[in-house]
C-alpha atoms as a PDB file:
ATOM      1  CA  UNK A   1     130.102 105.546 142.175  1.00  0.00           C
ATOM      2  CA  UNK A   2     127.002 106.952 140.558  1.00  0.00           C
ATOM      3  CA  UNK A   3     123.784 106.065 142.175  1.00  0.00           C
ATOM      4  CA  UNK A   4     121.074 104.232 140.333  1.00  0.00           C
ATOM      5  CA  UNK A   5     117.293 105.659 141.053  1.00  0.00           C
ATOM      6  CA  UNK A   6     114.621 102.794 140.085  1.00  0.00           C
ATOM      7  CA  UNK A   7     110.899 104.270 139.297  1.00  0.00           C
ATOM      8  CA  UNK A   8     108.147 101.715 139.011  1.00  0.00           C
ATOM      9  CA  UNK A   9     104.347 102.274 137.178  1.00  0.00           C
ATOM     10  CA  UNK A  10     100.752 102.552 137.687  1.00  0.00           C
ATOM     11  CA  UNK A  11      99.857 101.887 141.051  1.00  0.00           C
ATOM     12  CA  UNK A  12     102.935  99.403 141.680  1.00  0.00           C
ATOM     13  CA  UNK A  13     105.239 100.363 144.312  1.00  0.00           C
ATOM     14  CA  UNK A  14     108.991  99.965 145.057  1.00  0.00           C
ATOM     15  CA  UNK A  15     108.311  96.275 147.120  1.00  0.00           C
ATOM     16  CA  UNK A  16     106.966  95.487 143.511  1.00  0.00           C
ATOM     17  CA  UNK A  17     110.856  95.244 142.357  1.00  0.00           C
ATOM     18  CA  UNK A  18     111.123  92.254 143.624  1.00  0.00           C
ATOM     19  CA  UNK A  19     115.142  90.829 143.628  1.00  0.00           C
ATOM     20  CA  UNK A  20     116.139  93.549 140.822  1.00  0.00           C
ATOM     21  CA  UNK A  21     117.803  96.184 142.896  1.00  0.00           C
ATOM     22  CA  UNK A  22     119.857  93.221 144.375  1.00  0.00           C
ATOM     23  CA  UNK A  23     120.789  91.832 140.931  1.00  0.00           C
ATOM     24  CA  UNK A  24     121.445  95.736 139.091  1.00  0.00           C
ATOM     25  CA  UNK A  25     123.382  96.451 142.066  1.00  0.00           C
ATOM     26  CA  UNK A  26     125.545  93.270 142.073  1.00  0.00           C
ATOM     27  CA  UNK A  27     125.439  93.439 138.168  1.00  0.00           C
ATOM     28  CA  UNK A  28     126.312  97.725 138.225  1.00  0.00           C
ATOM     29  CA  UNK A  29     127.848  98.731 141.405  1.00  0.00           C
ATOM     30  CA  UNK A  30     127.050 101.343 142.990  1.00  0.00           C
ATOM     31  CA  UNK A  31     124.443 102.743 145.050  1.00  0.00           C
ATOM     32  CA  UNK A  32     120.408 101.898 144.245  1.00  0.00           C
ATOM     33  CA  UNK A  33     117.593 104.399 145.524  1.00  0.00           C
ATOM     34  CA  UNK A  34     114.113 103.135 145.521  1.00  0.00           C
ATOM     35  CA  UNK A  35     111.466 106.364 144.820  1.00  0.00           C
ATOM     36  CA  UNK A  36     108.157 105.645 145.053  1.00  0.00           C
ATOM     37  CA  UNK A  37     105.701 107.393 142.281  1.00  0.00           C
ATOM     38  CA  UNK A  38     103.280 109.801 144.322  1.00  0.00           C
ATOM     39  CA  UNK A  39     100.287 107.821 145.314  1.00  0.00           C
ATOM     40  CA  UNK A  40     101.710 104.362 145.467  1.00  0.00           C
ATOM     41  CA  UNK A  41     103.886 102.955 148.344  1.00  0.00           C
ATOM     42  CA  UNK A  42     105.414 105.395 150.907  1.00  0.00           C
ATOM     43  CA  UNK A  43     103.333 107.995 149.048  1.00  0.00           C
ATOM     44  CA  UNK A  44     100.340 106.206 149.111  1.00  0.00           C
ATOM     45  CA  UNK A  45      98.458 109.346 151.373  1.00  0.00           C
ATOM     46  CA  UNK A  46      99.503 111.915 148.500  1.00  0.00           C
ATOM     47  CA  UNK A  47      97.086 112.818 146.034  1.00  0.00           C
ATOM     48  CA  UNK A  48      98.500 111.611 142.645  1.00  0.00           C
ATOM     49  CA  UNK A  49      98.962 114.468 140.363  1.00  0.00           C
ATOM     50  CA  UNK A  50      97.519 114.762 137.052  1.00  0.00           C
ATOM     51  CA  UNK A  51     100.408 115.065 134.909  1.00  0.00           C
ATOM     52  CA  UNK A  52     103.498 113.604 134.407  1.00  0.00           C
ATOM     53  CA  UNK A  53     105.302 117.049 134.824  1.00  0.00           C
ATOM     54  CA  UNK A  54     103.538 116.969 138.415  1.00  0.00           C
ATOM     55  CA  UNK A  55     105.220 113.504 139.128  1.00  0.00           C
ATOM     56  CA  UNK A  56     108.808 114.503 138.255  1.00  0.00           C
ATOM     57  CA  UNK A  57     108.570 117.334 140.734  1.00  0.00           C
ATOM     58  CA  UNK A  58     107.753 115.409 143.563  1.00  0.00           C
ATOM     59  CA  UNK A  59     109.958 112.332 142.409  1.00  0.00           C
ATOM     60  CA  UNK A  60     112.749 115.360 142.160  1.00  0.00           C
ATOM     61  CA  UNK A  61     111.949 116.593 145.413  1.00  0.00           C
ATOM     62  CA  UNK A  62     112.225 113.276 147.231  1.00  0.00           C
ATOM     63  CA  UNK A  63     115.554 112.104 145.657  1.00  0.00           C
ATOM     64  CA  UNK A  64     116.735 116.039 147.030  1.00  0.00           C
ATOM     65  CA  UNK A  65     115.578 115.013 150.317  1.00  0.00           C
ATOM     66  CA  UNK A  66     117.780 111.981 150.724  1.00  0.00           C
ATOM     67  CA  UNK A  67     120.896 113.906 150.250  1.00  0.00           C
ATOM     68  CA  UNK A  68     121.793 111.795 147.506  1.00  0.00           C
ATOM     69  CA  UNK A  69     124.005 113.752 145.085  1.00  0.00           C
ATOM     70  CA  UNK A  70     123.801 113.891 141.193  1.00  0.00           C
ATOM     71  CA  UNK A  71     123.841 112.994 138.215  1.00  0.00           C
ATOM     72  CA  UNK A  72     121.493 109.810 138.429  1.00  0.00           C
ATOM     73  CA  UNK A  73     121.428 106.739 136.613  1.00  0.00           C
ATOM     74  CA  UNK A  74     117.740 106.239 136.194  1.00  0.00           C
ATOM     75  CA  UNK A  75     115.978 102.662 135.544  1.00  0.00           C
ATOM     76  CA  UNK A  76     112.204 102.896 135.415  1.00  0.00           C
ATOM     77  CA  UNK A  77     109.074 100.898 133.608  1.00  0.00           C
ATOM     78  CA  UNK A  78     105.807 102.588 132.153  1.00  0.00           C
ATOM     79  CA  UNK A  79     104.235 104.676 133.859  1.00  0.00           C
ATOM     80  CA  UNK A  80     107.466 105.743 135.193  1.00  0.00           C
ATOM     81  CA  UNK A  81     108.960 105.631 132.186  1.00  0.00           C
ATOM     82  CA  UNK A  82     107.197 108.522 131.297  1.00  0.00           C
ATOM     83  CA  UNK A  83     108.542 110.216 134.494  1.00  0.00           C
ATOM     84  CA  UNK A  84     112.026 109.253 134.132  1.00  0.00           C
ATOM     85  CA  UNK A  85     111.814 110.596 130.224  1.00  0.00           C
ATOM     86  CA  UNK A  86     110.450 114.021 131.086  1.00  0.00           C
ATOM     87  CA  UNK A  87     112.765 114.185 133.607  1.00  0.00           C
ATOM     88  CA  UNK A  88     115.674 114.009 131.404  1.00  0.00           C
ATOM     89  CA  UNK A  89     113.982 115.885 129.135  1.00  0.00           C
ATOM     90  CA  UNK A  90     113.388 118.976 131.264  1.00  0.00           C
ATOM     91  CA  UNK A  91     116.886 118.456 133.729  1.00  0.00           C
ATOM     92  CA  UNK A  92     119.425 117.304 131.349  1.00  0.00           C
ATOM     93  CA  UNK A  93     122.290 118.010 133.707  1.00  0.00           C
ATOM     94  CA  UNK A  94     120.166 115.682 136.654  1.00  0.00           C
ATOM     95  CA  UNK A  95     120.636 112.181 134.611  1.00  0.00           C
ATOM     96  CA  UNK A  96     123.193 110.692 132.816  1.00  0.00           C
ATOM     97  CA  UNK A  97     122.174 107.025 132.218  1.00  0.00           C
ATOM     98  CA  UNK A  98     118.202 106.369 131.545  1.00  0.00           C
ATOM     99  CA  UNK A  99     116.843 102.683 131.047  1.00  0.00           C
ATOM    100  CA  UNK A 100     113.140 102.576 130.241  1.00  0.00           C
ATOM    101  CA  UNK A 101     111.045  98.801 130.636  1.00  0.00           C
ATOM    102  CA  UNK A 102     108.325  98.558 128.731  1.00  0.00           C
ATOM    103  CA  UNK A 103     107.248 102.373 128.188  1.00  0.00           C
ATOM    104  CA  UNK A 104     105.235 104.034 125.765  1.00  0.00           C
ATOM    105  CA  UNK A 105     104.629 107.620 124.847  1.00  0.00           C
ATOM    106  CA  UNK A 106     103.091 109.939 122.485  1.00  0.00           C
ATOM    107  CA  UNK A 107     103.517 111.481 119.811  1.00  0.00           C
ATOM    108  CA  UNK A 108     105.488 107.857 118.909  1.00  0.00           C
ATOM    109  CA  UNK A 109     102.630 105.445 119.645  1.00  0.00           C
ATOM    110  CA  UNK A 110      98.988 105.357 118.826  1.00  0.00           C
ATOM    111  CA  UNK A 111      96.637 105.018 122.037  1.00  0.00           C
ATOM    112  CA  UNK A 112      95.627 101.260 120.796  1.00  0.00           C
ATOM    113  CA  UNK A 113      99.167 100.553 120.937  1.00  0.00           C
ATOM    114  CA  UNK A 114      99.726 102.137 124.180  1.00  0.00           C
ATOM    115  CA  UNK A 115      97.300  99.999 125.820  1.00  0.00           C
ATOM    116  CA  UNK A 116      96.331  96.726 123.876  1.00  0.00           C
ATOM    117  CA  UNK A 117      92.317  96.743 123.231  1.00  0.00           C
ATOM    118  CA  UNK A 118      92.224  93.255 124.714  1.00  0.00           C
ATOM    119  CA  UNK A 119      93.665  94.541 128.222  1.00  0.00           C
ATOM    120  CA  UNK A 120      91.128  96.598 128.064  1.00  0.00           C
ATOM    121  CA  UNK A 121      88.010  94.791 129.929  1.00  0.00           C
ATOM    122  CA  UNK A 122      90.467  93.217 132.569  1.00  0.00           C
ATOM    123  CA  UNK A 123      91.421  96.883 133.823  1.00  0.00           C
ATOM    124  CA  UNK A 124      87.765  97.598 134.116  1.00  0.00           C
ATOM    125  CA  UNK A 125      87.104  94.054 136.326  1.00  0.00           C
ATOM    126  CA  UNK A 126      90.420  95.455 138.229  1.00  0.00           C
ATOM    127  CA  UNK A 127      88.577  99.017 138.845  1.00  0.00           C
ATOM    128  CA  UNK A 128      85.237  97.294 139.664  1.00  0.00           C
ATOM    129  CA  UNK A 129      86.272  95.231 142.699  1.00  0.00           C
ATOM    130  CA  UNK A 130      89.317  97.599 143.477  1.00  0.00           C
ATOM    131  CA  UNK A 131      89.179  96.948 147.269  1.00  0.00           C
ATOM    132  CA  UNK A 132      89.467  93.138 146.803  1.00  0.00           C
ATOM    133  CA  UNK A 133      92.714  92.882 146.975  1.00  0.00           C
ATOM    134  CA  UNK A 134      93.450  89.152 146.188  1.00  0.00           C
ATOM    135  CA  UNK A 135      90.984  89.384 143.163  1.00  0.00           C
ATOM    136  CA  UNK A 136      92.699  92.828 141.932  1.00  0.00           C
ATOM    137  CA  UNK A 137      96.243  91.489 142.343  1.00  0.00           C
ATOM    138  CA  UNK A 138      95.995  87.891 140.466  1.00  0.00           C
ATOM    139  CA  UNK A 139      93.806  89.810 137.629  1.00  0.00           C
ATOM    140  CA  UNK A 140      97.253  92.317 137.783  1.00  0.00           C
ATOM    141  CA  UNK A 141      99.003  89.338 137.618  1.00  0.00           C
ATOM    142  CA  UNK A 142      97.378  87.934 134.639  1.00  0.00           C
ATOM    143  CA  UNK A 143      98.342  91.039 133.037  1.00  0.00           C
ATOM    144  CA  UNK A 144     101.352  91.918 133.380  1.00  0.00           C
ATOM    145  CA  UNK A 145     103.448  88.501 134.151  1.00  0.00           C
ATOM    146  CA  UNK A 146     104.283  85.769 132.256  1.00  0.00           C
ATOM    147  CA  UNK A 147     106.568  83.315 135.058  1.00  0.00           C
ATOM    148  CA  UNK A 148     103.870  81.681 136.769  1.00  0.00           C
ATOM    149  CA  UNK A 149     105.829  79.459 139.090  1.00  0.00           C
ATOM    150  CA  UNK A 150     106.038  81.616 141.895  1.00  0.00           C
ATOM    151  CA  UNK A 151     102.721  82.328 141.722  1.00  0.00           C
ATOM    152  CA  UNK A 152     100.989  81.794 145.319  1.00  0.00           C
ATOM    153  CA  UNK A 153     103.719  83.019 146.663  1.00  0.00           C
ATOM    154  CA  UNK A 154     103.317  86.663 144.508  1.00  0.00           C
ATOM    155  CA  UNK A 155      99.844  87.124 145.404  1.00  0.00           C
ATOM    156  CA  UNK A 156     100.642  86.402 148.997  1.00  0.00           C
ATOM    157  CA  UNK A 157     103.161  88.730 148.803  1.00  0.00           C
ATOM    158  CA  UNK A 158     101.443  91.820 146.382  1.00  0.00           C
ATOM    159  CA  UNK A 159      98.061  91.331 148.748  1.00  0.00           C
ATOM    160  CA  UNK A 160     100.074  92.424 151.700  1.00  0.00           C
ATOM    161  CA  UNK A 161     101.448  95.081 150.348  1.00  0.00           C
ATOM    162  CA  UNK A 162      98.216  96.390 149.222  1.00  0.00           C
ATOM    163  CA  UNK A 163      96.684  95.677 152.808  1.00  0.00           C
ATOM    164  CA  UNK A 164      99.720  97.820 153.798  1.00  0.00           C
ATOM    165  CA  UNK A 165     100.079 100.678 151.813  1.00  0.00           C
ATOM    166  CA  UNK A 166      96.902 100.512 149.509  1.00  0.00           C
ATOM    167  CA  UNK A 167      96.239 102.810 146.393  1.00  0.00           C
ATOM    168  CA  UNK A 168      93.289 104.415 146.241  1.00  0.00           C
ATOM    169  CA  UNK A 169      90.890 104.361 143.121  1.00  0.00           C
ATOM    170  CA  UNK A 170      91.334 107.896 142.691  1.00  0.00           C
ATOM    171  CA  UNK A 171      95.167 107.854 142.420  1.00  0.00           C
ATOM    172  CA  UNK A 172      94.982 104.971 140.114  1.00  0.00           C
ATOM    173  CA  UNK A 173      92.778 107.073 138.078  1.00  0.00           C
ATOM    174  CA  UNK A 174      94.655 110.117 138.138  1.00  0.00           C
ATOM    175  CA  UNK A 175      98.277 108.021 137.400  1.00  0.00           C
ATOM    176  CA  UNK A 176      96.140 106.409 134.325  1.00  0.00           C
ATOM    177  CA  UNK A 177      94.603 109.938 132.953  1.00  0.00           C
ATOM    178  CA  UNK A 178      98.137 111.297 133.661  1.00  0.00           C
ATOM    179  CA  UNK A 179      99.765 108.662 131.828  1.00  0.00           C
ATOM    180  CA  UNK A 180      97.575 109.067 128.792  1.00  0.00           C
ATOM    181  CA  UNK A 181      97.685 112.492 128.159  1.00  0.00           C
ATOM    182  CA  UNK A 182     101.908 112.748 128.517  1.00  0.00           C
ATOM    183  CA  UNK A 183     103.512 113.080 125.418  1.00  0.00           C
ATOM    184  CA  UNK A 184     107.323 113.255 125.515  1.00  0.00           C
ATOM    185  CA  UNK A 185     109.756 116.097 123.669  1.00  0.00           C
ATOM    186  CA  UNK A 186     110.297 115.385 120.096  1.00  0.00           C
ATOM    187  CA  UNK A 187     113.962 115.507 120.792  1.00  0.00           C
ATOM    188  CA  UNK A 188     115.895 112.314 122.303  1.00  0.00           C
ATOM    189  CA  UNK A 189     117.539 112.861 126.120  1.00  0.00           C
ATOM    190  CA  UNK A 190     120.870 114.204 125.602  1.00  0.00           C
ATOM    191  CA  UNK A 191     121.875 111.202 128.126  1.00  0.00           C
ATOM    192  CA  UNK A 192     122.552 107.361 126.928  1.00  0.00           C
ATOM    193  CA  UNK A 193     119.230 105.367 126.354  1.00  0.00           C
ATOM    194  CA  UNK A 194     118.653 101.635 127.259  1.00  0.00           C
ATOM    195  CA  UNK A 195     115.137 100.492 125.722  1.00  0.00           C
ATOM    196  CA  UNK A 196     114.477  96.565 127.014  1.00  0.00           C
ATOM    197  CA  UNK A 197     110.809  95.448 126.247  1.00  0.00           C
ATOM    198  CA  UNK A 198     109.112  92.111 126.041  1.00  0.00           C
ATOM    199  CA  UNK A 199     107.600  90.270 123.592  1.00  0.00           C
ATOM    200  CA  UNK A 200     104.670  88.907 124.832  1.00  0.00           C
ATOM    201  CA  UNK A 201     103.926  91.906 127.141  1.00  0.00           C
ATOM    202  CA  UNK A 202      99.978  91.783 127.037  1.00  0.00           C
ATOM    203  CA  UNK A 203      99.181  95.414 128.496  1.00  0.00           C
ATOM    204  CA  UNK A 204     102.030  97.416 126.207  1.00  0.00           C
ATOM    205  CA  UNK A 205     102.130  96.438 122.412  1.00  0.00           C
ATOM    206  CA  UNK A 206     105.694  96.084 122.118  1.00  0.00           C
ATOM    207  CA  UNK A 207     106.513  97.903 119.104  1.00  0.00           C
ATOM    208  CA  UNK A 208     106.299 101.028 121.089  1.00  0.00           C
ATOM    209  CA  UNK A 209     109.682 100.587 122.409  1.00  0.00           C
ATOM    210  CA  UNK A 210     110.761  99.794 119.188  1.00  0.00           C
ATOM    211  CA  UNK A 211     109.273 103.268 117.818  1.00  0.00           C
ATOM    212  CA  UNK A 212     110.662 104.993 120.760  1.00  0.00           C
ATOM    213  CA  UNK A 213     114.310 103.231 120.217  1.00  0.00           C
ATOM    214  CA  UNK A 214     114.202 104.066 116.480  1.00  0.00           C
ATOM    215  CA  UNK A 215     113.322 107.747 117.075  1.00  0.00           C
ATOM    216  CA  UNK A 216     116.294 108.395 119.178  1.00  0.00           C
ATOM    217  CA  UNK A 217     118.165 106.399 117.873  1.00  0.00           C
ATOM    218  CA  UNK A 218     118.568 104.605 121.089  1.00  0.00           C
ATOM    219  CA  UNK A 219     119.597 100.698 121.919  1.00  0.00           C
ATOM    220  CA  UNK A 220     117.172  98.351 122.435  1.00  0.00           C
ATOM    221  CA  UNK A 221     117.106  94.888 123.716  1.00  0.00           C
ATOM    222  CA  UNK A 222     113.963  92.720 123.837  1.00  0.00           C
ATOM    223  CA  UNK A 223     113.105  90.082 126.223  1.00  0.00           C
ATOM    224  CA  UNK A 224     111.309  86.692 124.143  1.00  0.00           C
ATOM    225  CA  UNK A 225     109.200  85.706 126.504  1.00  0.00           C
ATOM    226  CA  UNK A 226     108.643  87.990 129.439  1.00  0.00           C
ATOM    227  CA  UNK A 227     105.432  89.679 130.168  1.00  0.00           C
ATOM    228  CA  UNK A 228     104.952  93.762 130.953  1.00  0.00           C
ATOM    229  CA  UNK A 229     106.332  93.075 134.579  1.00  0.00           C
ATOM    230  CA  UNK A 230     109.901  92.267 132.913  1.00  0.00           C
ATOM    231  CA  UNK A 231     111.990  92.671 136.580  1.00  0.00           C
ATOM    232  CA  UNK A 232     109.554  90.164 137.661  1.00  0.00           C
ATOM    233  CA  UNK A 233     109.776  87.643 135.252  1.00  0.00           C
ATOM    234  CA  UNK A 234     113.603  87.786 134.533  1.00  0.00           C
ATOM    235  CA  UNK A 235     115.418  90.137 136.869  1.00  0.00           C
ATOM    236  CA  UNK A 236     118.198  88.361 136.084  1.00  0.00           C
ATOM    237  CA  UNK A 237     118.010  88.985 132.362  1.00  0.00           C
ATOM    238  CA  UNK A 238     117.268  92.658 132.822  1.00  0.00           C
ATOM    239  CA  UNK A 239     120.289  93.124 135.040  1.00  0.00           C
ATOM    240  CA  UNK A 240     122.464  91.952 132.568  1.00  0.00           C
ATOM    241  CA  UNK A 241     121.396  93.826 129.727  1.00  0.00           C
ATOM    242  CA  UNK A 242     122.078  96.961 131.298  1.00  0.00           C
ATOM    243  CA  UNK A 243     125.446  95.860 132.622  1.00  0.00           C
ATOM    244  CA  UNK A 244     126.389  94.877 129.082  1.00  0.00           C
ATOM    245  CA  UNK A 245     124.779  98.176 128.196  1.00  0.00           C
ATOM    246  CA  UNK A 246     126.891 100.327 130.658  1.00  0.00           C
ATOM    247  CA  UNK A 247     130.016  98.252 129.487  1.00  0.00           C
ATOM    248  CA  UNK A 248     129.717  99.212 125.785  1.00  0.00           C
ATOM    249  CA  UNK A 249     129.000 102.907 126.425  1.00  0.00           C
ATOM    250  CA  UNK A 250     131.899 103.750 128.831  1.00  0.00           C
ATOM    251  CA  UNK A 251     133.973 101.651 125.854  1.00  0.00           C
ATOM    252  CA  UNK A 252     132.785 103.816 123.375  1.00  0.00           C
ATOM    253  CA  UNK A 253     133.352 107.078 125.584  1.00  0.00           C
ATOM    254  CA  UNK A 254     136.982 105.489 126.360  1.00  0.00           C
ATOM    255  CA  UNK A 255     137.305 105.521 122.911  1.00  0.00           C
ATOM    256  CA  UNK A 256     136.189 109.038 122.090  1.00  0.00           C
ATOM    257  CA  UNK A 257     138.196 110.597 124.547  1.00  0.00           C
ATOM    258  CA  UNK A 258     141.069 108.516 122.874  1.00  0.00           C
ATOM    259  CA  UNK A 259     140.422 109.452 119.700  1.00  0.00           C
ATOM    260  CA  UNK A 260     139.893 113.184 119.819  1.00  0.00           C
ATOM    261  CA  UNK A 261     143.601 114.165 120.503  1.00  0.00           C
ATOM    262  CA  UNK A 262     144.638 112.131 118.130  1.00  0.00           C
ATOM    263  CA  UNK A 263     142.128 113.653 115.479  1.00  0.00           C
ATOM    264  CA  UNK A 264     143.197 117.291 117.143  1.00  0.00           C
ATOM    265  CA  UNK A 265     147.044 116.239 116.109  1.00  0.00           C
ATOM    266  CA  UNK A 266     146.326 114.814 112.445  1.00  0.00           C
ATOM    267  CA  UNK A 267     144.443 118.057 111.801  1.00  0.00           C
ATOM    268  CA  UNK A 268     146.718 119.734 109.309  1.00  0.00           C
ATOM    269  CA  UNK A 269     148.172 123.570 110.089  1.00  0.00           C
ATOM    270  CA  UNK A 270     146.912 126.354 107.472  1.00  0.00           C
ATOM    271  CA  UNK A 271     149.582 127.024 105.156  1.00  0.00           C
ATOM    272  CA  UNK A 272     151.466 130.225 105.960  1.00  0.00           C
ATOM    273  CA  UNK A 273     150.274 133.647 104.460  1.00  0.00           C
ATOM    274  CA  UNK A 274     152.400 135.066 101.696  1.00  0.00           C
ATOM    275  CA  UNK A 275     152.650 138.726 100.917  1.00  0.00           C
ATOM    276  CA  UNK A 276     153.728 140.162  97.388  1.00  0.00           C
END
């Protein structure tokens, strides 16, 4: 069974998930790995590097380090999008499913679509009071989520884990200058491409996945009312799409495999050579 590696984004960490890794792997089979981005999470004491190049090697070296072997079915959301796309971009051979949430990525997206003008002042309130966490994670909240029933019980749950494992204001900054400088091969992943997004995402304008879909020529399924944090507000959803997903590409590989003997038979011979 292949294994499924999940990468979250800026600053969020892999307690962020929330119930999707139970859901993919219920939805999926087999085997789900949880990598935290350098900086965030088990990583928090790392210095986040500066590119996105920078992030794949250490994300590369810590899958290596569980002993878990290849090739990867990789599910990841912005920021590690980004990661998961250069990755398959630069190890072909390493991944052989990719699903990307809510990514964006030069040279397909301008910067104001990248990052929506109106997020704009409630990222700098979020850098401003950065050590209050309560105040940081409901203004994160605001952002990024749309399902507001389980509110109090999010920011209960996202202020502990930034008590526990906090980020510091330098990584965030060096994940967001990394993030905006990365721009992605011109050239599609030579693996199968899931793009989900979400319509009223307020930090990502959503037509970036719909560029990035359309440029390699990839399938794309969007979410009509989620917000940015799509595992949070519909893991459920999201798990299915990429089980449908899954179940449509190993048809049509089924039926490629099929079909190529036959074709090889049908082929006609070259008529015999005839000397005078």
């Amino acid at each position: 069974m292949s294994t499924w590696i999940l990468l979250r984004g800026l600053t969020r960490e892999t307690r962020h998930w929330g119930r999707l890794p139970d859901m993919l792997r219920d939805a999926c089979g087999g085997a789900v790995l949880l990598i935290d981005l350098p900086g965030n999470g088990k990583f928090a004491h790392v210095r986040a590097p500066f590119t996105v190049a920078g992030m794949v090697g250490f994300v590369r070296d810590a899958v290596l380090q569980t002993g878990v072997a290849g090739p990867y079915r990789v599910l990841a959301m912005s920021l590690g999008g980004m990661v998961a796309t250069d990755w398959a971009q630069r190890y072909p051979g390493e991944i052989e499913r990719l699903v990307l949430i809510n990514t964006s990525m030069r040279p397909f997206s301008r910067m104001r679509e990248r990052l929506r003008p109106s997020a704009w002042p409630g990222l700098l309130a979020l850098a401003a009071h950065w050590s209050n966490a309560p105040r940081v994670e409901r203004g994160i909240h605001r952002l990024t989520c749309q399902r507001v029933k389980t509110l109090g019980a999010d920011l209960a749950a996202w202020s502990e884990i930034r008590r526990s494992a906090p980020v510091s204001r330098a990584n965030a900054l060096c994940q967001l200058w990394a993030a905006a400088r990365f721009t992605a091969a011109a050239a599609a992943p030579r693996c199968a491409l899931l793009v989900l997004s979400s319509r009223a995402d307020r930090l990502v304008d959503p037509v970036c996945s719909v560029k990035l879909a359309a440029a390699w020529g990839a399938a794309h399924r969007e979410h009509p009312w989620a917000g940015h944090d799509l595992p949070h507000d519909d893991p459920a959803w999201t798990a299915a799409q990429v089980r449908a997903w899954i179940e449509q590409v190993q048809h049509q590989d089924h039926d490629h495999t099929q079909t190529q003997p036959q074709q090889q038979r049908q082929t006609p011979a070259p008529a015999p050579r005839t000397t005078l």
